[in-house]
Protein backbone atom coordinates (compact mmCIF):
# COMPACT_ATOMS: atom_id res chain seq x y z
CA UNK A 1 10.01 -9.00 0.30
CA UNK A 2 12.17 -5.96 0.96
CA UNK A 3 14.31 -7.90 3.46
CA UNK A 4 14.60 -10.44 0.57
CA UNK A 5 15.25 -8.71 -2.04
CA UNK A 6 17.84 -6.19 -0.28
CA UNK A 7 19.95 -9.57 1.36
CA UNK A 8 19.56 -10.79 -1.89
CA UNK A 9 17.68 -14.26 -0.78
CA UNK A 10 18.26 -14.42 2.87
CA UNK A 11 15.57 -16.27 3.78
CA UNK A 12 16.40 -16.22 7.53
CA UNK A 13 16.72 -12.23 7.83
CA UNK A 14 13.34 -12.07 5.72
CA UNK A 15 11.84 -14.18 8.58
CA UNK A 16 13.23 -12.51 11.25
CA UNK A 17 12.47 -9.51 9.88
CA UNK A 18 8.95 -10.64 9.32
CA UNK A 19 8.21 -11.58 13.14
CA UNK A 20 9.52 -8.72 14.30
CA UNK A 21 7.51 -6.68 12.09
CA UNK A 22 4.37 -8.96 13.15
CA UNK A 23 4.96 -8.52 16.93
CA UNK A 24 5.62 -4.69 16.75
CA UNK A 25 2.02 -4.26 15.37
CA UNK A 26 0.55 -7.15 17.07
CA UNK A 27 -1.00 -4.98 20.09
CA UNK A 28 -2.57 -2.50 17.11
CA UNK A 29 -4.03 -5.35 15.14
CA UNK A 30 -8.09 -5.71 15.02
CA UNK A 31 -8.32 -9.22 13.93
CA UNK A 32 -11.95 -9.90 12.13
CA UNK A 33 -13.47 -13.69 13.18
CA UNK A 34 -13.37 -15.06 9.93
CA UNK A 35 -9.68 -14.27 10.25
CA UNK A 36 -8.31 -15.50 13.27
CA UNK A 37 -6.11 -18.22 10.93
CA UNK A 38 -3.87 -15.43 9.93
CA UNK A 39 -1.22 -15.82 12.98
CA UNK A 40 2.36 -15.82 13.53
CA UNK A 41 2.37 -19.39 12.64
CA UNK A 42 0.55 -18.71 9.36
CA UNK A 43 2.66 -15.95 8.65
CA UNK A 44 6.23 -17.99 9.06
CA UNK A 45 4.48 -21.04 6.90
CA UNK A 46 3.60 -18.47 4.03
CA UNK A 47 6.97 -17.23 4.12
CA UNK A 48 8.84 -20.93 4.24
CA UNK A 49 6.23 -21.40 1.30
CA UNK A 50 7.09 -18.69 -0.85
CA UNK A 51 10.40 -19.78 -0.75
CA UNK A 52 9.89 -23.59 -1.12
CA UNK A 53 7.92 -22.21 -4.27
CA UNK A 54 10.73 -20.12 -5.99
CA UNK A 55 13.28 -21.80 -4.49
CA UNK A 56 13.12 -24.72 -6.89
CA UNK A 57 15.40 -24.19 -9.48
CA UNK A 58 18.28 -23.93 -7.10
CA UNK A 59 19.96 -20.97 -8.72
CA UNK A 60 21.46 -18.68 -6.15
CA UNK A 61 19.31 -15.57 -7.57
CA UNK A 62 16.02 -17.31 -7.38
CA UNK A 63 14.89 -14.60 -5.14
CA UNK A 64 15.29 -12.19 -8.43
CA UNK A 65 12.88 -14.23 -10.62
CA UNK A 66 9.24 -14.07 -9.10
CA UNK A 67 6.97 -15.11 -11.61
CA UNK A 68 8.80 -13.79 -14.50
CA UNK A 69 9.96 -10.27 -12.80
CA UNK A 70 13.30 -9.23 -12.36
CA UNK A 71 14.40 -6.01 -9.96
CA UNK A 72 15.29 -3.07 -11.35
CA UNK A 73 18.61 -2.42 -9.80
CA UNK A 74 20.72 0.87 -9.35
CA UNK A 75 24.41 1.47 -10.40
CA UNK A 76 25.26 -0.07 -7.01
CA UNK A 77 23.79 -3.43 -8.09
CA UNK A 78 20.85 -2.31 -5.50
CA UNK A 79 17.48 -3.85 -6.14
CA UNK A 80 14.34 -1.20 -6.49
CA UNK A 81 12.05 -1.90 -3.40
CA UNK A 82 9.71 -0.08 -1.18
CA UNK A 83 10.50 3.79 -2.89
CA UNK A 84 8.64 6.01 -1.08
CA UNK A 85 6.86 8.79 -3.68
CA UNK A 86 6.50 12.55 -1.64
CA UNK A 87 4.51 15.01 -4.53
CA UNK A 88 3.99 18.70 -2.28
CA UNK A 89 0.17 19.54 -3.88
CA UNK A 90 -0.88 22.38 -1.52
CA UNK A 91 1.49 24.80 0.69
CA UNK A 92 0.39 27.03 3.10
CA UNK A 93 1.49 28.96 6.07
CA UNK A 94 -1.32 26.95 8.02
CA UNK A 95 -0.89 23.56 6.49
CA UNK A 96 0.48 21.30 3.79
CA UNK A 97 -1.01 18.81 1.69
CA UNK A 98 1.41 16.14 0.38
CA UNK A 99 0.65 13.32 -1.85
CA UNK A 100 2.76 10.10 -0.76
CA UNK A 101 2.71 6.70 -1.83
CA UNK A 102 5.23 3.32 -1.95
CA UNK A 103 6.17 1.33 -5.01
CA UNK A 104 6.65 -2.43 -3.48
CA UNK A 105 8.92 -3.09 -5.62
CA UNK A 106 9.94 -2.16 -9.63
CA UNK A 107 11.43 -4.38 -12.62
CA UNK A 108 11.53 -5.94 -15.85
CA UNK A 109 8.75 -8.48 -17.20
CA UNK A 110 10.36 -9.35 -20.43
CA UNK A 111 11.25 -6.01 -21.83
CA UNK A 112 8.28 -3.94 -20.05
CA UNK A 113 9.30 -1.56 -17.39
CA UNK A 114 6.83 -2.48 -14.42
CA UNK A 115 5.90 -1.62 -11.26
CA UNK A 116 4.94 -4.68 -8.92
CA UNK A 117 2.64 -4.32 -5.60
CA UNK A 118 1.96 -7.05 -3.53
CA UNK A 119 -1.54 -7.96 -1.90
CA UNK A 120 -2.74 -10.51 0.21
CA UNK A 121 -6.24 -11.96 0.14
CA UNK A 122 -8.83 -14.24 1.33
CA UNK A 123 -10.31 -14.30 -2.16
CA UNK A 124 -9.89 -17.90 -4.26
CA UNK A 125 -10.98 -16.22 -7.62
CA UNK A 126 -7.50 -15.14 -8.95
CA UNK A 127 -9.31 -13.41 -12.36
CA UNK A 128 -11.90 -11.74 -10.54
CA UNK A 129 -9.74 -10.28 -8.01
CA UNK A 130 -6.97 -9.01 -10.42
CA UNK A 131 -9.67 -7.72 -12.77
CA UNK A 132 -10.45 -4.92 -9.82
CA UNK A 133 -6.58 -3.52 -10.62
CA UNK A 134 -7.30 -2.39 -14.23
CA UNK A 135 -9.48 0.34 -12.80
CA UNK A 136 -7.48 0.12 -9.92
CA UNK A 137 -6.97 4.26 -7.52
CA UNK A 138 -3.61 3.11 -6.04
CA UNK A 139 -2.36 1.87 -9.32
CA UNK A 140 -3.32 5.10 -11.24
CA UNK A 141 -1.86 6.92 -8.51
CA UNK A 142 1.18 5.82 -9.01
CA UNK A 143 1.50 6.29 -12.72
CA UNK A 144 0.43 9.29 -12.72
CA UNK A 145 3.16 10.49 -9.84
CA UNK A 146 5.47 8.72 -11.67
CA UNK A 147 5.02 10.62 -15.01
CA UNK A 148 4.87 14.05 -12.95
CA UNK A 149 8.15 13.03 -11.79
CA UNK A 150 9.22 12.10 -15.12
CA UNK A 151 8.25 15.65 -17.11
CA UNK A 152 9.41 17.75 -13.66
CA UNK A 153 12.30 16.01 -12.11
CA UNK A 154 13.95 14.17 -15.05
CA UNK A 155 17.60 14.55 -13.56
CA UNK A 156 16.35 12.96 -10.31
CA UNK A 157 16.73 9.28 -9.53
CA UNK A 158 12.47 8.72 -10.06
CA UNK A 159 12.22 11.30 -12.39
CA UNK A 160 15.03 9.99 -14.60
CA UNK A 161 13.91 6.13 -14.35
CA UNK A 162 10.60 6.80 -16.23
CA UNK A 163 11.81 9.91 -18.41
CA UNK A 164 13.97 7.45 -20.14
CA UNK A 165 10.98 4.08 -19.97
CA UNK A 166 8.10 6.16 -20.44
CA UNK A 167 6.09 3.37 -21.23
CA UNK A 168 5.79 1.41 -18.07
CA UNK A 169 2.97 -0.82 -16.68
CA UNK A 170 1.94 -2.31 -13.62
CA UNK A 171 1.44 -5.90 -12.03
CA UNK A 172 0.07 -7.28 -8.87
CA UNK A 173 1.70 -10.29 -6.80
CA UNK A 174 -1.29 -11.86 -5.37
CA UNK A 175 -0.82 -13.94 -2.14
CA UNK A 176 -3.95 -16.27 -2.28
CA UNK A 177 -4.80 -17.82 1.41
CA UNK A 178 -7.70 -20.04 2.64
CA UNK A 179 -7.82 -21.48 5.91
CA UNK A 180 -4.29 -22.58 5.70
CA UNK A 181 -3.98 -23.20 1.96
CA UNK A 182 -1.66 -20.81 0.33
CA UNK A 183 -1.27 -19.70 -3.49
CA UNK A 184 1.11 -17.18 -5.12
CA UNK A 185 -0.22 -15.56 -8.55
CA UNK A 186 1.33 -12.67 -10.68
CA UNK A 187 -1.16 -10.28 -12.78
CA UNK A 188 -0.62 -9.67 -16.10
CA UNK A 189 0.59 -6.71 -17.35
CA UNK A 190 -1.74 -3.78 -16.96
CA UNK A 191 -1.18 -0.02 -18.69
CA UNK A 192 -3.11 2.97 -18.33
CA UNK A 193 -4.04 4.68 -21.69
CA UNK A 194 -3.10 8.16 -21.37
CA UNK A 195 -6.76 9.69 -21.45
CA UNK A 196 -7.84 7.47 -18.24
CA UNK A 197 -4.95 9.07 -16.96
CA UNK A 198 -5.82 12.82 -17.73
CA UNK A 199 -9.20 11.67 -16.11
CA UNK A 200 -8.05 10.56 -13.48
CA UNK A 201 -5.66 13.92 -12.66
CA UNK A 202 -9.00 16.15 -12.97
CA UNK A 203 -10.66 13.77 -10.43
CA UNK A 204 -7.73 13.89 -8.52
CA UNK A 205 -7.73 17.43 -8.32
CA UNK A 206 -11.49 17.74 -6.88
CA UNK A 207 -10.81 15.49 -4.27
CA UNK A 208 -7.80 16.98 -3.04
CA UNK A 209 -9.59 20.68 -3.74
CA UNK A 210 -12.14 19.36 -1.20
CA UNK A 211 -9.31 18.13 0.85
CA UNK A 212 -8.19 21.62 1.27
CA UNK A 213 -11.02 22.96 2.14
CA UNK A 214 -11.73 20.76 4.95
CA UNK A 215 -8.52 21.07 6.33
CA UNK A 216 -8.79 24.74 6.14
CA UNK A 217 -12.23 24.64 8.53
CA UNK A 218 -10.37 22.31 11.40
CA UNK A 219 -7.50 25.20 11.49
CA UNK A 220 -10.23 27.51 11.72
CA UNK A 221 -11.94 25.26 14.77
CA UNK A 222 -9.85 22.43 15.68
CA UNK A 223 -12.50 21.00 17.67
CA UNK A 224 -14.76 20.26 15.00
CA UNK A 225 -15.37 16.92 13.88
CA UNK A 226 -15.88 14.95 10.57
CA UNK A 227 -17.81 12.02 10.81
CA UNK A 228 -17.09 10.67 7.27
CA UNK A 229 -16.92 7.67 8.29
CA UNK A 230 -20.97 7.82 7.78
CA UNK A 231 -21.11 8.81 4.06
CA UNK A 232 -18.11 7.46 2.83
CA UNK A 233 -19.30 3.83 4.01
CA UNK A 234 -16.17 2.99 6.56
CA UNK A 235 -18.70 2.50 9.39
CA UNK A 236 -20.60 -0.36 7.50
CA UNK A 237 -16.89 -1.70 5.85
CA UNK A 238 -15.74 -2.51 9.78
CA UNK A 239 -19.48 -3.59 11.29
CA UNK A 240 -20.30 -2.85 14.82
CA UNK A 241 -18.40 -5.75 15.78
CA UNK A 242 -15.63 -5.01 14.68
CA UNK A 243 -14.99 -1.21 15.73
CA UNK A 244 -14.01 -0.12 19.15
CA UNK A 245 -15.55 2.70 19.11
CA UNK A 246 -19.18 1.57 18.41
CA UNK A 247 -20.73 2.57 22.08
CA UNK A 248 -19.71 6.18 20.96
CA UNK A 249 -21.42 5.95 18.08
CA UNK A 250 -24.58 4.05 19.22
CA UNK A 251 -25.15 6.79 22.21
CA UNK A 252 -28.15 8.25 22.68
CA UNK A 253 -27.10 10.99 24.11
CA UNK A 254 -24.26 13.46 22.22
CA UNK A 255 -22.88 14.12 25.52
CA UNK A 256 -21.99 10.24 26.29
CA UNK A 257 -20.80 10.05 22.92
CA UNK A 258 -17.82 12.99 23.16
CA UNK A 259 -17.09 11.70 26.27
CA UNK A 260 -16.31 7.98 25.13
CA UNK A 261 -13.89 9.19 22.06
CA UNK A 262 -12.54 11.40 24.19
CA UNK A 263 -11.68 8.57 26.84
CA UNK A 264 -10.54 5.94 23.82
CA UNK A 265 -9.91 7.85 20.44
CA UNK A 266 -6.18 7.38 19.96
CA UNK A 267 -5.05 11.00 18.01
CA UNK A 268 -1.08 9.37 17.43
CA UNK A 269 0.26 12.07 14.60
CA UNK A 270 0.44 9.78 11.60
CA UNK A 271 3.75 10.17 9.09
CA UNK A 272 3.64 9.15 5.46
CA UNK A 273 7.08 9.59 5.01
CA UNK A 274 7.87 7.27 7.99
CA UNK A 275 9.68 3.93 6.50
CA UNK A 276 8.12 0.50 8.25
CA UNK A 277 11.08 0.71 10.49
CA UNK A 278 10.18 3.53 11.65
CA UNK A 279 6.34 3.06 12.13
């Protein structure tokens, strides 16, 4: 969609770009059994879908018109996709804790100021799965960054965006797949009220408190470990089957099991602030 919406309907760079986004992360990719469908091949179908679907009315912008939504574009005619958001919460001469996040894309529905993310999913209930956004972490996240950036940074480029269209909301683009079978759905409109937002900032700030301190033990003793994978239910999310690093896990004996992550645990230093390109 960035590719897209940057060549301004090129559907051939989008696909390129596509691939070679698919075949950089290919050797990475843990690919569930229900799922083996999703392949290149389903992935360049989807695409030549997508723009068989919007494609229709033959207008050289179709690209711009996704279900209603319009980019917001810059002074430079430029259309607003994949902004990173970087918020410094913590500093310290030990460590910092930055809060980062990517709007997929922003525009206009109508006259409402939106932000648009895109998901894909396996799911065939289109109400049911949108109805999980209106309470949705990410989506709070966001506004809640965004109106920091508004009330701190209003002569920035973020900041000055929602100082001036305080009143935004937020929509998902839901790509619907089955076994082949491909759907494209837009959300309606959701806003936060501003008291789930102050509830959400207080939460926030206890999670990211605790955060802090956990960060501040592994400086302490780097080679201690957190195994939160345990409590916080990512263990049961991935199954035995799929994890590859169950026979650590499943050990009898703590000395097998240090020795197996120490043979297989990958520790690559993860960036944020990397774009996709440079992931």
């Amino acid at each position: 969609m960035q590719t897209l919406a940057q060549t301004k309907g090129d559907h051939t760079a989008a696909l390129t770009k596509a691939i070679e986004c698919w075949n950089k992360k290919l050797p990475e990719l843990i690919v569930k059994a229900t799922k083996k469908h999703i392949d290149l091949v389903f992935l360049a179908n989807t695409i030549q879908q997508f723009k068989s679907t919007y494609s229709r009315s033959g207008k050289a912008d179709w690209w711009d018109n996704i279900e209603n939504f319009h980019y917001y574009r810059s002074q430079d005619d430029v259309p607003f996709v994949e902004q990173k958001l970087v918020l410094p919460y913590f500093t310290s001469d030990a460590f910092d804790l930055v809060i980062v996040g990517t709007i997929d894309a922003l525009g206009w529905i109508g006259d409402s100021l939106c932000l648009l993310d895109f998901k894909t999913t396996s799911s065939w209930d289109v109400d049911e799965f949108f109805g999980k956004y209106e309470v949705s972490n990410q989506m709070l996240l966001y506004t809640w960054m965004l109106n920091y950036f508004a009330k701190t940074e209003p002569n920035k480029l973020i900041g000055s965006i929602f100082n001036k269209h305080p009143a935004f909301g937020c929509s998902i683009f839901g790509i619907f797949h089955k076994k082949g079978e491909v759907n494209f759905r837009r959300s309606p409109i959701i806003y936060f009220p501003e008291h789930r937002i102050q509830k959400f900032e207080e939460a926030l700030a206890v999670k990211l408190g605790s955060i802090v301190q956990l960060c501040s033990l592994y400086v302490k003793n780097p080679s201690r470990k957190q195994y939160d994978g345990l409590v916080n239910g990512t263990c049961k999310m991935y199954g035995a089957a799929e994890c590859p690093y169950t026979v650590a896990c499943t050990s009898t004996r703590d000395e097998d099991e240090e020795a197996v992550l120490e043979a297989k645990y990958g520790r690559t230093p993860y960036n944020p602030l990397a774009t996709h390109e440079d992931i």
